[in-house]
Each structure stands twice: as C-alpha cells, then as structure tokens.
Protein backbone atom coordinates (compact mmCIF):
# COMPACT_ATOMS: atom_id res chain seq x y z
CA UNK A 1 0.00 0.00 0.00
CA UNK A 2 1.24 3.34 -1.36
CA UNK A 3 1.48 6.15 1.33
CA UNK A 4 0.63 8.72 -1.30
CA UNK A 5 -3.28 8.49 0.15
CA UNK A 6 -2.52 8.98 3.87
CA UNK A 7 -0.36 12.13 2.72
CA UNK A 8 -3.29 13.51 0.76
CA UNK A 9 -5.30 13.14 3.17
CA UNK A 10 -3.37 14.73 5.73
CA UNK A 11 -2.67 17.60 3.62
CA UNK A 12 -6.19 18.32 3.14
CA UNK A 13 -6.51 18.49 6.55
CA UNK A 14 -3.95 20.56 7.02
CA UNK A 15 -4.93 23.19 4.31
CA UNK A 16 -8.46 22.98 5.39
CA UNK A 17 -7.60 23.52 9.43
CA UNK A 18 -5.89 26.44 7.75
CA UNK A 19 -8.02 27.96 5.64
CA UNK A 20 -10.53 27.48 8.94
CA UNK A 21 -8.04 29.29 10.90
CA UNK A 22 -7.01 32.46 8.93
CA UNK A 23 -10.75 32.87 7.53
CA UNK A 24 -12.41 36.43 7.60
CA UNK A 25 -14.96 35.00 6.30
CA UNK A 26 -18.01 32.74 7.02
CA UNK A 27 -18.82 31.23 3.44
CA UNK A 28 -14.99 30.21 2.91
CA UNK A 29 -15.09 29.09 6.49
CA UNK A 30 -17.46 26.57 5.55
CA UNK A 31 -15.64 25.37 2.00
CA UNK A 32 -12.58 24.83 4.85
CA UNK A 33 -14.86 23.36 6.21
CA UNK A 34 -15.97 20.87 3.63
CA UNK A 35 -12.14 20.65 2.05
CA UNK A 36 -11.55 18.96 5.76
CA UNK A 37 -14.08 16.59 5.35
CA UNK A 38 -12.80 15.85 1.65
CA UNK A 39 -9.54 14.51 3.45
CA UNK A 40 -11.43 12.16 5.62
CA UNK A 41 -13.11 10.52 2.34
CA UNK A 42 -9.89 10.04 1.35
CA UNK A 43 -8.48 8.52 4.21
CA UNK A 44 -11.58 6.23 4.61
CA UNK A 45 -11.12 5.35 0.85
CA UNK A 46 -7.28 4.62 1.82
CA UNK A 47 -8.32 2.52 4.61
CA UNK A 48 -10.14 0.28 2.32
CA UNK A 49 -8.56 -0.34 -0.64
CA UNK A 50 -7.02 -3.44 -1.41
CA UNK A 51 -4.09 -3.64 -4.27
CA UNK A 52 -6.23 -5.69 -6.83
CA UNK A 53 -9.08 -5.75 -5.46
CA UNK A 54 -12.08 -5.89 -7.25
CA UNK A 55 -16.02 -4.27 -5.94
CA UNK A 56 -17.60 -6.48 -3.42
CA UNK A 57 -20.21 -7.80 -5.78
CA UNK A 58 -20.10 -11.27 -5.06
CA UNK A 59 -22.39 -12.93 -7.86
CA UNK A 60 -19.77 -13.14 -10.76
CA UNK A 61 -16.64 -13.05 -9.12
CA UNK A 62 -14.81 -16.45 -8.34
CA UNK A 63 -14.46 -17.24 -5.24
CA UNK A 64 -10.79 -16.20 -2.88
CA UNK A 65 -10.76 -12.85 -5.49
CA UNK A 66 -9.63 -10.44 -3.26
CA UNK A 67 -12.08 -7.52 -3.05
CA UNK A 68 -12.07 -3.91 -1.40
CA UNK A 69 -13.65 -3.14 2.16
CA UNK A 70 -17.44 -2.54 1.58
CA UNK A 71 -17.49 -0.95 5.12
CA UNK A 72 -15.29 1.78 4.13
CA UNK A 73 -17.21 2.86 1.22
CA UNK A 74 -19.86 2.43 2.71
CA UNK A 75 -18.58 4.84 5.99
CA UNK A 76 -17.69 6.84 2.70
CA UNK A 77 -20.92 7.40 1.06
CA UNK A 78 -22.51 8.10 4.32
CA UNK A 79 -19.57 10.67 4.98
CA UNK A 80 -20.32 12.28 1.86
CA UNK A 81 -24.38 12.47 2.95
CA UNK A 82 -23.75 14.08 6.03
CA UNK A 83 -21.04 16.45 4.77
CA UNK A 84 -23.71 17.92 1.86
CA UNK A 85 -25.98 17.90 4.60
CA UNK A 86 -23.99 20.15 7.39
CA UNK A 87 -22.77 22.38 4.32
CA UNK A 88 -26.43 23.05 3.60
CA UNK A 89 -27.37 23.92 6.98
CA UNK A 90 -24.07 26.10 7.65
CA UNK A 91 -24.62 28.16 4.66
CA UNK A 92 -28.09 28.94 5.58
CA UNK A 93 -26.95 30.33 9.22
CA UNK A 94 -24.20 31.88 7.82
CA UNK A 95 -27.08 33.47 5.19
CA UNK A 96 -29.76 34.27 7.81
CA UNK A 97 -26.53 35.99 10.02
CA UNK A 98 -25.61 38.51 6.98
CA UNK A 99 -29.15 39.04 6.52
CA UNK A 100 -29.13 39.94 10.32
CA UNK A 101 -26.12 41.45 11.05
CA UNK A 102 -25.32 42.74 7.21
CA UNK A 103 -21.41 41.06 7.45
CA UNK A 104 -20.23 37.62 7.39
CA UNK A 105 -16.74 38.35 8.81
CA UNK A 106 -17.11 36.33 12.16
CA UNK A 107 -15.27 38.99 14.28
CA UNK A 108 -17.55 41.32 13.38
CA UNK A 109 -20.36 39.56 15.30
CA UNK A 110 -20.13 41.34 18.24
CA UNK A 111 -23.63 40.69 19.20
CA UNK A 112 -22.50 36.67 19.46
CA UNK A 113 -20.20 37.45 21.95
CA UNK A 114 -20.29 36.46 25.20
C-alpha cells in the first residue's frame, strides 16, 4: 500500500484547518470546512482499498478474489451524505446571520459574543 493516500489526506486536513483558521470569512469558512471533510473521504477510501481488489459484488466473481472493504465505502458514502448535509445547513446560518447582522466576517459579530 502506497502512502501517497494517507499524505493527501493529511494535507487536506492541514490546508483545510488552515483555511478554517485564517478565515475572515463565514462562506470560505465553511468550503474549509468541507475541504476537511474531503480529506477524511480520502483517508476512509485509503483505509479500504485493497491492491487488486475488485467491488464487493459477489455474484460473478470467483471465489478467494480479493475484493475492497465494503465498510469503508460504505462509511464513505454516508460521509459524503452528512457532509452535503452540514454544508447546507451552515450556509443557511451563515445566510440568515448577513441578513441579520449585514457582514459575514465572524469577528464582526459582536452581538455573538459572550
């Protein structure tokens, strides 16, 4: 198994956490966001593969052929769901806030201050 996958992975986190960090802004926040999640389907997809193996379709496929983890694609797909779904709902909050407030620069939300 090639590292090459882990390293992506980890440098998508790493540029997302970044991008998360040094945001002014609430809408590229949230693609941080989502490039962070993008590294964890590709770690999952890492964690699963198998050098020659074929999908885990078991109906025309000799038996012994070596075939890739179903459990990480399907932790995958389900990865992908949920990330669509938590981008949706952060862009509308960070929608209704500029309606509110008029900015989407998060330190500019004084009135979410404690």
């Amino acid at each position: 198994m090639s590292a090459l996958p882990y390293l992506a992975a980890g440098w998508m986190l790493l540029v997302g956490v970044h991008g998360l960090v040094t945001s002014r802004n609430a809408v590229h926040a949230v693609g941080c966001l989502t490039v962070v999640q993008s590294g964890t389907y590709v770690l999952l997809l890492a964690v699963g593969y198998r050098r020659g193996g074929t999908a885990p379709y078991f109906t025309d496929i000799p038996a012994g052929t070596p075939v890739v983890d179903p459990v990480a694609q399907a932790l995958t797909l389900t990865d992908v769901v949920v990330g669509a779904a938590l981008t949706a709902l952060l862009l509308a909050l960070v929608l209704q806030t500029a309606k509110r407030h008029g900015t989407t620069d998060p330190d500019a939300l004084t009135g979410l201050r404690g």
